[in-house]
Protein backbone atom coordinates (compact mmCIF):
# COMPACT_ATOMS: atom_id res chain seq x y z
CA UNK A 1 -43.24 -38.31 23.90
CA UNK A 2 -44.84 -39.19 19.92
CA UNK A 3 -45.55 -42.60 20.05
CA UNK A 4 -43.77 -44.41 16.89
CA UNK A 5 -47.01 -45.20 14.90
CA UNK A 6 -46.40 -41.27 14.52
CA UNK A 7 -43.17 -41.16 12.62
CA UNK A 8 -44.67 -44.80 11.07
CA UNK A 9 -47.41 -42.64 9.78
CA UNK A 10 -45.53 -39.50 8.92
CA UNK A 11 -43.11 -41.50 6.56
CA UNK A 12 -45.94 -43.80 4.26
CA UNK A 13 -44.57 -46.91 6.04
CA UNK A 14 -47.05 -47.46 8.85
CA UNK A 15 -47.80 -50.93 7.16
CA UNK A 16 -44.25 -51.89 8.37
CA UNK A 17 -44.69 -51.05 12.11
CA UNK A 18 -45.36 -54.71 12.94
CA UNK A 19 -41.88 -55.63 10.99
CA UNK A 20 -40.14 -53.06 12.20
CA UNK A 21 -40.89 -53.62 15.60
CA UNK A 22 -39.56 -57.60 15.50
CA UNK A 23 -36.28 -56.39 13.68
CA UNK A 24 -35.73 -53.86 16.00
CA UNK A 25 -36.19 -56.18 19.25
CA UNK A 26 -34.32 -58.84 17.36
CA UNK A 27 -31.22 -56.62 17.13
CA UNK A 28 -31.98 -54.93 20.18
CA UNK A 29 -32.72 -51.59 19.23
CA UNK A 30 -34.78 -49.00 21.29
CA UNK A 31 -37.04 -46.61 21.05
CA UNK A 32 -34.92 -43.43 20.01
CA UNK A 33 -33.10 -45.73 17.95
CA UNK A 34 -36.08 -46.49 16.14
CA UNK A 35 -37.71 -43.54 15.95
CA UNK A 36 -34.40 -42.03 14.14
CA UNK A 37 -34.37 -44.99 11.82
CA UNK A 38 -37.62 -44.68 10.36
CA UNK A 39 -37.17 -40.27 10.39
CA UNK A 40 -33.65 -41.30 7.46
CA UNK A 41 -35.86 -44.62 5.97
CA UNK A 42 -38.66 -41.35 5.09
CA UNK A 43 -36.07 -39.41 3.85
CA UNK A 44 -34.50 -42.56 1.91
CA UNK A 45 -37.85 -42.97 0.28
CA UNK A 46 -38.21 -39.90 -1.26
CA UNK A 47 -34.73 -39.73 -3.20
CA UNK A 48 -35.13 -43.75 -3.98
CA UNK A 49 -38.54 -45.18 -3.50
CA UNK A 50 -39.06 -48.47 -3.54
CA UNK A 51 -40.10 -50.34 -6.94
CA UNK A 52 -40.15 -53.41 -7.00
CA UNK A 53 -40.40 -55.13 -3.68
CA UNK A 54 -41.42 -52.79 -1.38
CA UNK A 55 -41.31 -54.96 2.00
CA UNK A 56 -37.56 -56.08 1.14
CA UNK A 57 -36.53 -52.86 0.23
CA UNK A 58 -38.09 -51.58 3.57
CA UNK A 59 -36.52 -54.68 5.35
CA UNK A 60 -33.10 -53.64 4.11
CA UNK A 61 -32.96 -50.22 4.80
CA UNK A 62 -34.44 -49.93 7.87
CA UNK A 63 -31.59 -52.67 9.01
CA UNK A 64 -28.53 -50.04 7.55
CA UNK A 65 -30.41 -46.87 9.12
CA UNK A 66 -31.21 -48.40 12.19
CA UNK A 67 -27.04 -49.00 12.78
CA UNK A 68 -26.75 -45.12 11.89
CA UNK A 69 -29.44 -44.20 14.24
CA UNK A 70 -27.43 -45.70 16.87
CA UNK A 71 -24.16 -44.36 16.16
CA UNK A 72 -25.25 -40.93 15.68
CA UNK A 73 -27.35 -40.67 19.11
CA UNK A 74 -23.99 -42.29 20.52
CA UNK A 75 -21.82 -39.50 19.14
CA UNK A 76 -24.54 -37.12 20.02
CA UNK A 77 -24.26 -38.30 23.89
CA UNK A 78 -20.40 -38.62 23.67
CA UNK A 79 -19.74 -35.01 22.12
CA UNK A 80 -21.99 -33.94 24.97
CA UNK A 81 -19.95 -34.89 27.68
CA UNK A 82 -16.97 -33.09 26.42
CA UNK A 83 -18.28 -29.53 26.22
């Protein structure tokens, strides 16, 4: 398995690791979760980089793709059981 500093590393955001970490444990993500999350906040990045603020931008991103993460590996695991 690639640990997550991996994917942190792979995307430009391993400064974030520590926050994303506490947000994810505060809404009670795990690690797949997470690790999908930060894969769509890399590919986020490149069509909108952040300007401004980039620690709120990251903040608020990682939040929205961290709900998507979940419900695509739950439609994954559901379309799964039907074929």
């Amino acid at each position: 398995m690639i640990p997550l500093s991996s994917y942190f590393i792979a995307t430009g955001f391993i400064d974030m690791l520590p926050t994303a970490l506490s947000m994810a444990r505060e809404l009670n993500y795990g690690f797949n979760e997470v690790a999908e999350a930060i894969c769509k906040v890399g590919d986020k990045s490149k069509q909108y980089p952040p300007v401004k603020n980039r620690t709120a931008w990251f903040k608020k991103v990682f939040s929205e793709k961290l709900a998507e993460a979940r419900a695509d590996i739950l439609v994954y695991r559901e379309g799964k059981r039907y074929r």
